[in-house]
N, C-alpha and C. Protein backbone atom coordinates (compact mmCIF):
# COMPACT_ATOMS: atom_id res chain seq x y z
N UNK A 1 33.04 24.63 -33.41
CA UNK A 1 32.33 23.37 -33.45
C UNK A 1 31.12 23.45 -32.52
N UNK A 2 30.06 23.20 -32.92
CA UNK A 2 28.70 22.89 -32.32
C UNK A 2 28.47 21.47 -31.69
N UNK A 3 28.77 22.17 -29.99
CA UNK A 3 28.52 20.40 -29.01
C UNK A 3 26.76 19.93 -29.34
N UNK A 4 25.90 19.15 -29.95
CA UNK A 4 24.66 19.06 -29.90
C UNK A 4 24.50 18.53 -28.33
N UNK A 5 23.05 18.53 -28.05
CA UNK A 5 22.28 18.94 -26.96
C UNK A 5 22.23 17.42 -26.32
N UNK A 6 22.23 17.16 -25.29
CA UNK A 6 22.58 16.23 -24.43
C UNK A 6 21.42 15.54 -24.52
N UNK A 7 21.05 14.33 -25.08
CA UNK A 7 19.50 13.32 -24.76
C UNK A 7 19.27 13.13 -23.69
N UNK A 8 17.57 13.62 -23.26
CA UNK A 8 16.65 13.50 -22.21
C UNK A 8 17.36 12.27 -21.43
N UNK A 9 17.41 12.55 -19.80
CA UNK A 9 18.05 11.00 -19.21
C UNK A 9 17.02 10.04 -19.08
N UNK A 10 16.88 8.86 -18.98
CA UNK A 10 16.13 7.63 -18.71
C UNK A 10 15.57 8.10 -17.55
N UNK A 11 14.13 7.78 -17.11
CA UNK A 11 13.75 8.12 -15.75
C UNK A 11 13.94 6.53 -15.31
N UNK A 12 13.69 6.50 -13.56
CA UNK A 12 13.82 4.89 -12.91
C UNK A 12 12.66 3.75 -12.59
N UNK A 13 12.71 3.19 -12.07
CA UNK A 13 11.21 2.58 -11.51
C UNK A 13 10.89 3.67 -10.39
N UNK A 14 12.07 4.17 -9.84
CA UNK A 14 11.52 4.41 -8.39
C UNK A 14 11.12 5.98 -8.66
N UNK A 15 11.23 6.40 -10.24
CA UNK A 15 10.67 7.87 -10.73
C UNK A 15 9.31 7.51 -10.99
N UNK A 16 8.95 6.50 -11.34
CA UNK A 16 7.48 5.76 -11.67
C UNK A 16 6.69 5.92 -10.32
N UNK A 17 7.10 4.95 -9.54
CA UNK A 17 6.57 4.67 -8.53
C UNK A 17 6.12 6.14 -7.64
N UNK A 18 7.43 7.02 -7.36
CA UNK A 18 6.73 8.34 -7.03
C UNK A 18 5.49 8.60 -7.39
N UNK A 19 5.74 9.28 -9.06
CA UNK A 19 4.79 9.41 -9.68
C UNK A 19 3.02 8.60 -9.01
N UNK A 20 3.28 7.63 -9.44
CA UNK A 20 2.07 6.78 -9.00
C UNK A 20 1.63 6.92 -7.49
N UNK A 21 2.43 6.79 -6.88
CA UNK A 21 2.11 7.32 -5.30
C UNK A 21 1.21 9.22 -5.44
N UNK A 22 1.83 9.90 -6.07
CA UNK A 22 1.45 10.91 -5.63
C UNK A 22 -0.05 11.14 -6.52
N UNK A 23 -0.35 10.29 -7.58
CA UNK A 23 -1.76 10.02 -8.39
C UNK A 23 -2.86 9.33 -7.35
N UNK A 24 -2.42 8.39 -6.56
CA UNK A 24 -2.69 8.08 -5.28
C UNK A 24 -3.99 8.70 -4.66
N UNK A 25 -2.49 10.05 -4.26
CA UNK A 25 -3.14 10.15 -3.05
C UNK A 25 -4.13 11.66 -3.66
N UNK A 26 -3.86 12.34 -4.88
CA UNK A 26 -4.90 12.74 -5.57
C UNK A 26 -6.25 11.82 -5.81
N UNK A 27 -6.46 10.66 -5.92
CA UNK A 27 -7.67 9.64 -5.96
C UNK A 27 -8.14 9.95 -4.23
N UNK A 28 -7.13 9.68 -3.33
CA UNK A 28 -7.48 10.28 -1.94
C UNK A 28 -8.62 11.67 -1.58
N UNK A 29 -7.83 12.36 -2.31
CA UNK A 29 -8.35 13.65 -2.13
C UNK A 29 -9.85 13.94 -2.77
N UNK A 30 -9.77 13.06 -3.75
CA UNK A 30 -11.06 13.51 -4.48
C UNK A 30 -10.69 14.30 -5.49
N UNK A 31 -9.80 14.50 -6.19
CA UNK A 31 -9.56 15.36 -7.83
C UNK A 31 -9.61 14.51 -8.50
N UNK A 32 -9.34 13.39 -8.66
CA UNK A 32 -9.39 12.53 -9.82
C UNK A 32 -9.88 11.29 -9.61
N UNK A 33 -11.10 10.82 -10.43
CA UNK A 33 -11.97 9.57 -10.37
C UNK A 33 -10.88 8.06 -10.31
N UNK A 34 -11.54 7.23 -9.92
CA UNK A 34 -10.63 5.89 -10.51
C UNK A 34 -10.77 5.51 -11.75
N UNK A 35 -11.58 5.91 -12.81
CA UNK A 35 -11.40 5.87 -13.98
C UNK A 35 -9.94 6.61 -14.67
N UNK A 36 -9.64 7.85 -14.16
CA UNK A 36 -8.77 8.65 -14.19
C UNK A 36 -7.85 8.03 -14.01
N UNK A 37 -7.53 7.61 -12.71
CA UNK A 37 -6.69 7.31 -11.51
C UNK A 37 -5.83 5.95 -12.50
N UNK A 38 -6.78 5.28 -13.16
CA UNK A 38 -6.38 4.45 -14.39
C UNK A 38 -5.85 4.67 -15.40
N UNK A 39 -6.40 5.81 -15.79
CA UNK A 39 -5.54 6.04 -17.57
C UNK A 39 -4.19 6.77 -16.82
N UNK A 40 -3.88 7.61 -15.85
CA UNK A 40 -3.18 8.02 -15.47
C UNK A 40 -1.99 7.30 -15.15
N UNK A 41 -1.87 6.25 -14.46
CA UNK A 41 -0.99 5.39 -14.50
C UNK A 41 -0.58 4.74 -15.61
N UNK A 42 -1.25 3.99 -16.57
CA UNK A 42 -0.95 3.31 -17.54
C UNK A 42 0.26 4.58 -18.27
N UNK A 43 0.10 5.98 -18.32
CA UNK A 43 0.66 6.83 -18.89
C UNK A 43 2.44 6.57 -18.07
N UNK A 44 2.42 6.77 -16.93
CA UNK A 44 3.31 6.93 -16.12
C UNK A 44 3.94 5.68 -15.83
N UNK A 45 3.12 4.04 -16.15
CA UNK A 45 4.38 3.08 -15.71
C UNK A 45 4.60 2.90 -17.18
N UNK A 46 4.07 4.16 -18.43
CA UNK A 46 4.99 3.81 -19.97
C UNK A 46 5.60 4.83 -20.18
N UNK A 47 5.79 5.51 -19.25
CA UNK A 47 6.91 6.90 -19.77
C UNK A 47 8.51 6.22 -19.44
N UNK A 48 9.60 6.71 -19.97
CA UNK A 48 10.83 6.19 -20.55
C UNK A 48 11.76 7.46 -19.97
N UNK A 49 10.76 8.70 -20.23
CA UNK A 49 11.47 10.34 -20.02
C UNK A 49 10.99 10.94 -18.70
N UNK A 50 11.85 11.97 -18.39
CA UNK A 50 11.08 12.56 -17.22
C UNK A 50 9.59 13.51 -17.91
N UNK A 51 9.96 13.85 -19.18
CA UNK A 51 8.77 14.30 -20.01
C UNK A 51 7.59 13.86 -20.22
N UNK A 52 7.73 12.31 -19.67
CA UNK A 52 6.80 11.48 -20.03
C UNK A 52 5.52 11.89 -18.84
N UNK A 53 6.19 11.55 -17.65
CA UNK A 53 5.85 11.51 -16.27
C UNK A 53 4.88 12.89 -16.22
N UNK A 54 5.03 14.25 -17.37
CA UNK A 54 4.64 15.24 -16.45
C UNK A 54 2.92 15.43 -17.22
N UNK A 55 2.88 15.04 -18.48
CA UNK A 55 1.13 15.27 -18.36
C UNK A 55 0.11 14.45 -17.85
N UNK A 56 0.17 13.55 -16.82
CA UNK A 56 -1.13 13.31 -15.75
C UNK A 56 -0.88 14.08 -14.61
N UNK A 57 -0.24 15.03 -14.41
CA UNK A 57 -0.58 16.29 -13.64
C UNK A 57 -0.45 17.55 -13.56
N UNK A 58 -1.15 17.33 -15.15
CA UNK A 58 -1.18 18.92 -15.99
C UNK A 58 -2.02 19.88 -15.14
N UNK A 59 -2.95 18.76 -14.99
CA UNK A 59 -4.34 19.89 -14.15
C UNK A 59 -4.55 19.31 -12.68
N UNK A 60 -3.39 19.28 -12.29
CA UNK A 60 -3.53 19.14 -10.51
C UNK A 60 -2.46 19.74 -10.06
N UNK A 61 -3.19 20.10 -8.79
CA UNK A 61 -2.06 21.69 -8.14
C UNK A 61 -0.63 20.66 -8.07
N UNK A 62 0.06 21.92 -7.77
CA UNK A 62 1.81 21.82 -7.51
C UNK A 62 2.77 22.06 -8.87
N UNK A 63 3.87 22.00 -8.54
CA UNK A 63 4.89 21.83 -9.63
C UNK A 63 4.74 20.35 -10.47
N UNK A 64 4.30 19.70 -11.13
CA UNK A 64 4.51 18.46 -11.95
C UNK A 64 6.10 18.28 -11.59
N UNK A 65 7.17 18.89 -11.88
CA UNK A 65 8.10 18.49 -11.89
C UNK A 65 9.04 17.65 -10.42
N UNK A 66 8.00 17.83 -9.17
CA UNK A 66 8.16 17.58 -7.83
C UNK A 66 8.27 16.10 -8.03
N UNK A 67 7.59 15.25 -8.80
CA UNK A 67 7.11 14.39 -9.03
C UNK A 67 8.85 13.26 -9.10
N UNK A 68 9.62 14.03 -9.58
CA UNK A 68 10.81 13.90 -9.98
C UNK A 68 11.85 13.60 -8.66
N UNK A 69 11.19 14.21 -7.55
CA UNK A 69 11.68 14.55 -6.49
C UNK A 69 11.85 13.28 -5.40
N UNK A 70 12.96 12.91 -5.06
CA UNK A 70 13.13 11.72 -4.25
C UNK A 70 12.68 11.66 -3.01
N UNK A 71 11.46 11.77 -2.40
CA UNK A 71 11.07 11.18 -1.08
C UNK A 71 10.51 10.40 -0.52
N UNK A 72 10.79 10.21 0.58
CA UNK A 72 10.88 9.03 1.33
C UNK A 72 8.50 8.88 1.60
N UNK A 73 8.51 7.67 1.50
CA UNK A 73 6.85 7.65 1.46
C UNK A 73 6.70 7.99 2.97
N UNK A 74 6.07 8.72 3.12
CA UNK A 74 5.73 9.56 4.60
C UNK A 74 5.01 8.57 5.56
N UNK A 75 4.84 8.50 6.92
CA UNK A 75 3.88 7.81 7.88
C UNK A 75 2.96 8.68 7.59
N UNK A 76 1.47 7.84 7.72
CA UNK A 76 0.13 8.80 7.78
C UNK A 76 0.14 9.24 9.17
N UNK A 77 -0.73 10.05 9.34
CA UNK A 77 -0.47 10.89 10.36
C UNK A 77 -2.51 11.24 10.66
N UNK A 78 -2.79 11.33 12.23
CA UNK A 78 -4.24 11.35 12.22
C UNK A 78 -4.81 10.07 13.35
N UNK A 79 -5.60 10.25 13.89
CA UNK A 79 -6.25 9.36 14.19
C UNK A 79 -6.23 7.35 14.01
N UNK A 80 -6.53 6.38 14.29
CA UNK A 80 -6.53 5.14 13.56
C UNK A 80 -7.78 4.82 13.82
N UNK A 81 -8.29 4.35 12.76
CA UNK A 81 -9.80 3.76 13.39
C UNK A 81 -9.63 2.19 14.31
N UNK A 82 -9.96 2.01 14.79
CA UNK A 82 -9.79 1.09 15.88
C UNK A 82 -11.12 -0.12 15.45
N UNK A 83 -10.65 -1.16 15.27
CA UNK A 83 -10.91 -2.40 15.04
C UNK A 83 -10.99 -3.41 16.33
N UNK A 84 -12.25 -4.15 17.31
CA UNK A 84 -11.57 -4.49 18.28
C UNK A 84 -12.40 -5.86 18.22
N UNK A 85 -11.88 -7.18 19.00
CA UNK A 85 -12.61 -8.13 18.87
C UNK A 85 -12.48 -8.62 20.25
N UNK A 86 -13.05 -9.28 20.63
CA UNK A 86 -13.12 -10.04 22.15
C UNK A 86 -12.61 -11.50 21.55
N UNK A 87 -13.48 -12.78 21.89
CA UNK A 87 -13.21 -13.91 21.89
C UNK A 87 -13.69 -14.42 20.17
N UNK A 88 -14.29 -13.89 19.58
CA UNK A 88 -15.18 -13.96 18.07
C UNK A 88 -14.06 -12.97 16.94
N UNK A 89 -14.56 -13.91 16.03
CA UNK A 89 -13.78 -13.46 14.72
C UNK A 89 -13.48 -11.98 14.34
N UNK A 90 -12.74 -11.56 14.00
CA UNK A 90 -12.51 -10.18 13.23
C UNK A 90 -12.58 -10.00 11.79
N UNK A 91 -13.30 -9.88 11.13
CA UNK A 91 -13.09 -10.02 9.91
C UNK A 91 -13.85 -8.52 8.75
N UNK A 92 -12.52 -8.32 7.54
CA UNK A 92 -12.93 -7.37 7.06
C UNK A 92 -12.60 -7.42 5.55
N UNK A 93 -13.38 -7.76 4.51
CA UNK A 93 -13.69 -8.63 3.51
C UNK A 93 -14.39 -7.93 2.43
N UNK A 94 -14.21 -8.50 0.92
CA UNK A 94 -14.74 -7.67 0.39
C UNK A 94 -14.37 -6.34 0.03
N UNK A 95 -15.63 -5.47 -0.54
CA UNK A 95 -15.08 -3.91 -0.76
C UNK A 95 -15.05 -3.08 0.59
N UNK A 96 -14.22 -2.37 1.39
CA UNK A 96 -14.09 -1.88 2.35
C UNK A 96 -13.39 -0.76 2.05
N UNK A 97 -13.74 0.50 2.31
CA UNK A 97 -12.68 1.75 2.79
C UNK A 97 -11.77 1.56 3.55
N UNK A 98 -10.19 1.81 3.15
CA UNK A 98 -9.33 1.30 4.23
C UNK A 98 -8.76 2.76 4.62
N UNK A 99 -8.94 3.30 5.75
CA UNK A 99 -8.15 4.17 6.28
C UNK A 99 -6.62 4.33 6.22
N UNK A 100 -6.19 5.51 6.34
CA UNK A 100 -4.75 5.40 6.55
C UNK A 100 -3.81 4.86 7.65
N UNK A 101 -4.73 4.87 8.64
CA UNK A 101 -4.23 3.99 9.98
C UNK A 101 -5.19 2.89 10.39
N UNK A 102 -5.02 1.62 10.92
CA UNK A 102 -5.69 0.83 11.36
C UNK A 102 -5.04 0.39 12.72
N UNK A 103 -5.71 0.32 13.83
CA UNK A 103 -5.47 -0.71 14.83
C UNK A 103 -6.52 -1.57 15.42
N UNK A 104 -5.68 -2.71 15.89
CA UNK A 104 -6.43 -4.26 15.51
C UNK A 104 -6.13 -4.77 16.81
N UNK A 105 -7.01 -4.64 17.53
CA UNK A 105 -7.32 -5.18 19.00
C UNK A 105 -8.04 -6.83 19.28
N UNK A 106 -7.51 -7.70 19.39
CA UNK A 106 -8.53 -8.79 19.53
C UNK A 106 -7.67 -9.61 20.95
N UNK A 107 -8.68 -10.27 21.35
CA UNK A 107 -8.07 -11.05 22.88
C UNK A 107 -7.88 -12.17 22.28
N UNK A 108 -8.94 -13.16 21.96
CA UNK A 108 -8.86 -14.41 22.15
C UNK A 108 -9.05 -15.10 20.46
N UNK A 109 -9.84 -13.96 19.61
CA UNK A 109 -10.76 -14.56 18.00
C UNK A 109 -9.41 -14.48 17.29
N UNK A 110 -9.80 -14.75 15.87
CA UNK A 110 -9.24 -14.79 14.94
C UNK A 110 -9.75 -13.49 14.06
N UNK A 111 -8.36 -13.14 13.41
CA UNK A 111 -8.17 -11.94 12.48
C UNK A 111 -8.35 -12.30 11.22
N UNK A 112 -8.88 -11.61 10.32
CA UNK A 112 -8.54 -11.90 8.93
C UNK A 112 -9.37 -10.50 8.47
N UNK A 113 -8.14 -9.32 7.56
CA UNK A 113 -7.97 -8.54 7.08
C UNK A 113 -7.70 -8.71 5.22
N UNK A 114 -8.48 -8.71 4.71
CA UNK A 114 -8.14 -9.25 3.52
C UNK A 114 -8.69 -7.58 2.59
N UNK A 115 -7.44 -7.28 1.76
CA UNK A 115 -7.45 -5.83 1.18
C UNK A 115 -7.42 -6.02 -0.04
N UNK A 116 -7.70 -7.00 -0.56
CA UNK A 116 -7.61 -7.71 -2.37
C UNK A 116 -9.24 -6.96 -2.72
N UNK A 117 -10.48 -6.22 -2.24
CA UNK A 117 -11.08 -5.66 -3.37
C UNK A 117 -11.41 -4.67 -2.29
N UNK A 118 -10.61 -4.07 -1.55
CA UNK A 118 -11.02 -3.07 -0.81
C UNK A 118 -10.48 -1.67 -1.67
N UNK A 119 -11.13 -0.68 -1.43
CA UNK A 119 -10.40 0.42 -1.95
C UNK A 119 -9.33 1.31 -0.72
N UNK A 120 -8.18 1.49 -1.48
CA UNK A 120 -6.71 1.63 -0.94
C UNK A 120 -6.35 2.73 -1.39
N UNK A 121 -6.80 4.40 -0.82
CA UNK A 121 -6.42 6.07 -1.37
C UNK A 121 -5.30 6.11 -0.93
N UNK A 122 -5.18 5.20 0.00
CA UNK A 122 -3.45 6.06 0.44
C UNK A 122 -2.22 5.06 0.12
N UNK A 123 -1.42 5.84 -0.15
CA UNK A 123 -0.10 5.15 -0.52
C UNK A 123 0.92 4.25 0.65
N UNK A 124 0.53 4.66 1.77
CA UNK A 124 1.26 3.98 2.73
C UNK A 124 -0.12 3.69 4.16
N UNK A 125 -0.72 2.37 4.38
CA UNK A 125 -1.28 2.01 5.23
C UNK A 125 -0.60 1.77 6.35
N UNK A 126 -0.79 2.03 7.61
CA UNK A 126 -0.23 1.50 8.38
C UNK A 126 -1.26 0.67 9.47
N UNK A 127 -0.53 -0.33 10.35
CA UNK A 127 -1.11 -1.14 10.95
C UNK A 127 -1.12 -1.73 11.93
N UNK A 128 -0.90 -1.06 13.23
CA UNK A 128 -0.86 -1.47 14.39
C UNK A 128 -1.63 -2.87 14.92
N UNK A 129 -0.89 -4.17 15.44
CA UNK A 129 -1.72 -5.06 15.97
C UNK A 129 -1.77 -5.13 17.64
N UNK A 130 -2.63 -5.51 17.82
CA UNK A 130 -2.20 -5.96 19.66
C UNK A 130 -3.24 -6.82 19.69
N UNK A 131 -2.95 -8.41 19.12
CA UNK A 131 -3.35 -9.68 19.10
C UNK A 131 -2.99 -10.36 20.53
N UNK A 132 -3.64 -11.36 21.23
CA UNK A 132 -3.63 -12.00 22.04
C UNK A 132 -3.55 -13.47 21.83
N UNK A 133 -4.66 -14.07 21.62
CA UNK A 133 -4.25 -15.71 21.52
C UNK A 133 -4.57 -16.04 20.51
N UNK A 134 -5.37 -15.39 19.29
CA UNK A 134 -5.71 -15.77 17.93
C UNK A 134 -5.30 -15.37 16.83
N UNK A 135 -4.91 -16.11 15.96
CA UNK A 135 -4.17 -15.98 14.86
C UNK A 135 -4.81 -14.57 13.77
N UNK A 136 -3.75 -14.09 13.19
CA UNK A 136 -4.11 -13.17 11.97
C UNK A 136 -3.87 -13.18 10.90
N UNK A 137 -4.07 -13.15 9.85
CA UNK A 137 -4.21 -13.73 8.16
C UNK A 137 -4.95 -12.19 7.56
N UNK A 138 -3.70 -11.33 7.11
CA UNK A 138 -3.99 -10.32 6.10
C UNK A 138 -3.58 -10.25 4.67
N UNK A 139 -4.61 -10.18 3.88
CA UNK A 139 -4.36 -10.27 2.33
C UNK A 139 -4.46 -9.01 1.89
N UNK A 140 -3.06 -9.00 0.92
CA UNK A 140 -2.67 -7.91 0.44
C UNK A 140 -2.86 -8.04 -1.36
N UNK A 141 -3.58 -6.71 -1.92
CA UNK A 141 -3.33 -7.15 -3.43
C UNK A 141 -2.05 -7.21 -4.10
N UNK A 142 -2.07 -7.90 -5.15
CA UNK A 142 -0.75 -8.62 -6.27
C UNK A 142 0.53 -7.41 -6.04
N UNK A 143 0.30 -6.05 -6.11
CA UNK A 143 0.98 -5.17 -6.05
C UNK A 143 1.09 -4.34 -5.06
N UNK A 144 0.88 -4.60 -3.82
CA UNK A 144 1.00 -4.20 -2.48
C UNK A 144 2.62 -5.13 -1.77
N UNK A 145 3.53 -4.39 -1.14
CA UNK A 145 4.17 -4.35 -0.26
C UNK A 145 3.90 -3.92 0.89
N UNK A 146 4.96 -5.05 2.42
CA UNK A 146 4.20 -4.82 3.17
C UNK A 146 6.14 -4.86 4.08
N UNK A 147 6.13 -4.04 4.98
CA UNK A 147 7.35 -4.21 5.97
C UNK A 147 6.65 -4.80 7.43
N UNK A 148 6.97 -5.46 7.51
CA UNK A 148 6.15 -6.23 9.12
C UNK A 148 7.75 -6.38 10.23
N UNK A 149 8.53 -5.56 10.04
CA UNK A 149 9.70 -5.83 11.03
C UNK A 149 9.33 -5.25 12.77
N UNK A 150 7.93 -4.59 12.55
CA UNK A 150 8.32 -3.88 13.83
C UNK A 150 7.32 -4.53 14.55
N UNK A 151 6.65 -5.88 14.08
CA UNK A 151 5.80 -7.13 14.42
C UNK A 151 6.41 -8.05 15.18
N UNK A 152 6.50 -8.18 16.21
CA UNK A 152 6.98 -9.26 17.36
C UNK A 152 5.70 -10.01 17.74
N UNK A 153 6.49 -11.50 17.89
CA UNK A 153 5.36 -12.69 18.43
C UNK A 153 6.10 -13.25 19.31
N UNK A 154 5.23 -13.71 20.69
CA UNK A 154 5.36 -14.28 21.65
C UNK A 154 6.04 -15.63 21.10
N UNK A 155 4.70 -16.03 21.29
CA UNK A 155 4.95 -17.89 21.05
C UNK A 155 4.86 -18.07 19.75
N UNK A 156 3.39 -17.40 19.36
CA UNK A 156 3.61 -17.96 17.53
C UNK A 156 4.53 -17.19 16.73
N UNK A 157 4.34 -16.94 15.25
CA UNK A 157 5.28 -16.43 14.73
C UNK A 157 4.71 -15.73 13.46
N UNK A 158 5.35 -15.12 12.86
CA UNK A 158 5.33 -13.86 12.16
C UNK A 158 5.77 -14.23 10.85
N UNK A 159 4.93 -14.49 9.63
CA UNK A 159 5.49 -14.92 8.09
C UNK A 159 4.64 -14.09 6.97
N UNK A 160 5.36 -13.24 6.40
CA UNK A 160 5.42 -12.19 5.41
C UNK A 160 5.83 -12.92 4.25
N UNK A 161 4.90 -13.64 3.17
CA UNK A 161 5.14 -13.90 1.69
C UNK A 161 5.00 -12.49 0.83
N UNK A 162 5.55 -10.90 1.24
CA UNK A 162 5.11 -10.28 0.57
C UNK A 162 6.62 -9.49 0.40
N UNK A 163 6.67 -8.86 -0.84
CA UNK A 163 8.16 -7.90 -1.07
C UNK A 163 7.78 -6.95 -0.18
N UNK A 164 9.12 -6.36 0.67
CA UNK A 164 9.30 -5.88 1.79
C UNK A 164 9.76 -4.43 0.93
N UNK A 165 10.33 -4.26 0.31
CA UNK A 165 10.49 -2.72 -0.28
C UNK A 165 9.65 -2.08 -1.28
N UNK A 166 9.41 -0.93 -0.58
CA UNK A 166 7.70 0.05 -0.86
C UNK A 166 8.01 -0.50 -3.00
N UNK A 167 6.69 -0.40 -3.58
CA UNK A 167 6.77 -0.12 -4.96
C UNK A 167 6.07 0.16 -5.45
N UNK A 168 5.43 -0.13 -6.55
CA UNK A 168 4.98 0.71 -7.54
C UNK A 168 3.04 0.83 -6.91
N UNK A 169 2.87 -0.02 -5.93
CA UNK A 169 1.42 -0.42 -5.56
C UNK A 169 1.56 0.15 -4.05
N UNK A 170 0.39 -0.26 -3.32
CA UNK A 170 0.38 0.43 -2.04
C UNK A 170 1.13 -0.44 -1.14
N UNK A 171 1.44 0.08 0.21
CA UNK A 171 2.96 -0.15 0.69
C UNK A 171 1.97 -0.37 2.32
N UNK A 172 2.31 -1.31 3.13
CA UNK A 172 2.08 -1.65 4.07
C UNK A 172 2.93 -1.28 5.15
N UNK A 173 2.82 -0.56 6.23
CA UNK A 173 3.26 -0.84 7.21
C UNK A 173 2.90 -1.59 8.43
N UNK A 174 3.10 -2.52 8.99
CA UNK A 174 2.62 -3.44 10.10
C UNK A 174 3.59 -3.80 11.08
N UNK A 175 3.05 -3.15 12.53
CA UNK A 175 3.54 -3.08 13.61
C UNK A 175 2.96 -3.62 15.09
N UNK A 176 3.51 -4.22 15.76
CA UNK A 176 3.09 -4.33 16.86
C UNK A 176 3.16 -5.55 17.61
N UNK A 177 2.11 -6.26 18.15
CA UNK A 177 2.66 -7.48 18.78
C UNK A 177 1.65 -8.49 18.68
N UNK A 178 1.55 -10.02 18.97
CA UNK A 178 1.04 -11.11 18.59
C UNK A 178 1.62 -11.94 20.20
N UNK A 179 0.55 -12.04 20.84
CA UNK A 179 0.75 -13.33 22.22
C UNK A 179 1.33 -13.89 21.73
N UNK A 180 0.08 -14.69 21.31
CA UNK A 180 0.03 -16.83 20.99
C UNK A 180 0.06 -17.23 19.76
N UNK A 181 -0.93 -16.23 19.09
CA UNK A 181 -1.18 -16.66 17.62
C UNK A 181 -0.60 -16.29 16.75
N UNK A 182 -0.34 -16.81 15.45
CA UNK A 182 0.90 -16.09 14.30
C UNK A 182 0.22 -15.14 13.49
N UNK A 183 1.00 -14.25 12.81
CA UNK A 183 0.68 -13.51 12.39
C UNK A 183 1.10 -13.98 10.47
N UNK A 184 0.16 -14.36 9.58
CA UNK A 184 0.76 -14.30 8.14
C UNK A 184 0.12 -12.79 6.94
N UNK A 185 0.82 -12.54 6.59
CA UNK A 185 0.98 -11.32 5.53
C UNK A 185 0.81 -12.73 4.04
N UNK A 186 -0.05 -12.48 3.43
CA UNK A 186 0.36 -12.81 1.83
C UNK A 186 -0.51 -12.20 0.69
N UNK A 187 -0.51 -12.87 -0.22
CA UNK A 187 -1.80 -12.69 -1.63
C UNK A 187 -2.45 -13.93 -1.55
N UNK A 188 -3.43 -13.39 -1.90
CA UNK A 188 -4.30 -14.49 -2.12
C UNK A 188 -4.22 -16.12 -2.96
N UNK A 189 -3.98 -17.14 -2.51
CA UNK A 189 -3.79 -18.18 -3.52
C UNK A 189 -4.69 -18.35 -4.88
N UNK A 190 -3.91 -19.05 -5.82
CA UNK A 190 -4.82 -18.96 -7.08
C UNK A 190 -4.98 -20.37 -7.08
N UNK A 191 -5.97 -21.40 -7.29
CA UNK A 191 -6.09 -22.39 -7.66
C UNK A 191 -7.35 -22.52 -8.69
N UNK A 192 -6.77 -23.47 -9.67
CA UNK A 192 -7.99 -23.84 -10.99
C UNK A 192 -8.28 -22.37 -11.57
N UNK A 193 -7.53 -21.30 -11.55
CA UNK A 193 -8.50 -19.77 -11.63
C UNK A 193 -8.99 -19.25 -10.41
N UNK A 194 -9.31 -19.89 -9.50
CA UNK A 194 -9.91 -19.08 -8.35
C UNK A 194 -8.76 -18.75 -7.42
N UNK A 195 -9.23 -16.99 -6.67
CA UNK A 195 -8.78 -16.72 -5.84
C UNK A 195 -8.83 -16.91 -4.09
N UNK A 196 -8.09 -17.78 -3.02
CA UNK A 196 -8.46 -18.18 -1.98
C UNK A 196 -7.95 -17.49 -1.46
């Protein structure tokens, strides 16, 4: 008797999400345009197979099949560019290059980090604060996660409207400390159509 051949297994979200992370950080590198960086995904959050997953990195180094491979999204590693404010606003808006590390120095102003049309190469940002008496307000796009546990506040307080486990979009890390002023993580509000 002839056993027939076992059907391809289902791949997961979190085989997707790899995937997409490591298209990423190829857009990082400079091999593949964001035009690319686009059709490439659409391929990979509609694959079903692990077969699916492997031609958007037909023609980029490594094994394709790594892709498959369960790891943990790495800390960036390098330098942080340093952000610093005295008593006056901090603000970083708009299209902006966001590094893989940020730290965010302010005494007395107000923060506002808003990453909704900035461009985002790396898969895991991280974000050191050392706030003093003025509040911080960072906007994250629709598909960004953000973990803010290692964020302590004095007096004010610390409120994350954002999913806390990494996914299919870029993944926040945010650390550090807050005097006086609170610290909020969200997306941008929609009202009438517009984004606030």
């Amino acid at each position: 008797m002839t056993v027939p051949p076992r059907p391809e297994i289902r791949i997961s979200d979190a085989d997707r999400e790899r995937a997409a992370a490591k298209l990423r950080v190829a857009l990082g590198e400079g091999r593949i345009t964001m035009v690319e960086l686009e059709e490439r995904l659409a391929v990979v959050y509609a694959a079903r197979f692990a077969s699916d997953l492997l031609p958007p990195f037909d023609d980029l180094p490594g094994d394709p099949r790594d892709v498959l491979t369960d790891v943990p999204l790495t800390t960036p590693v390098g330098p942080p560019l340093v952000l610093r404010a005295g008593r006056g606003t901090l603000r970083r808006v708009g299209q902006w290059q966001v590094p893989a590390r940020l730290r965010v120095q302010s005494t007395m102003g107000a923060v506002l980090l808003d990453f909704t049309q900035a461009e985002l190469t790396h898969p895991v940002v991280e974000i050191e604060l050392e706030l003093g008496a003025g509040p911080a307000r960072l906007l994250l796009p629709d598909d960004a996660t953000a973990d803010v546990e290692g964020l302590h506040a004095g007096v004010g307080l610390v409120r994350s409207r954002v999913e806390c486990r990494p996914g299919p979009g870029p993944h926040f890390r945010i650390y550090g400390r807050a005097g006086v002023g609170s610290v909020v993580v969200r997306r941008r509000y929609r009202v009438a159509g517009l984004r606030l």
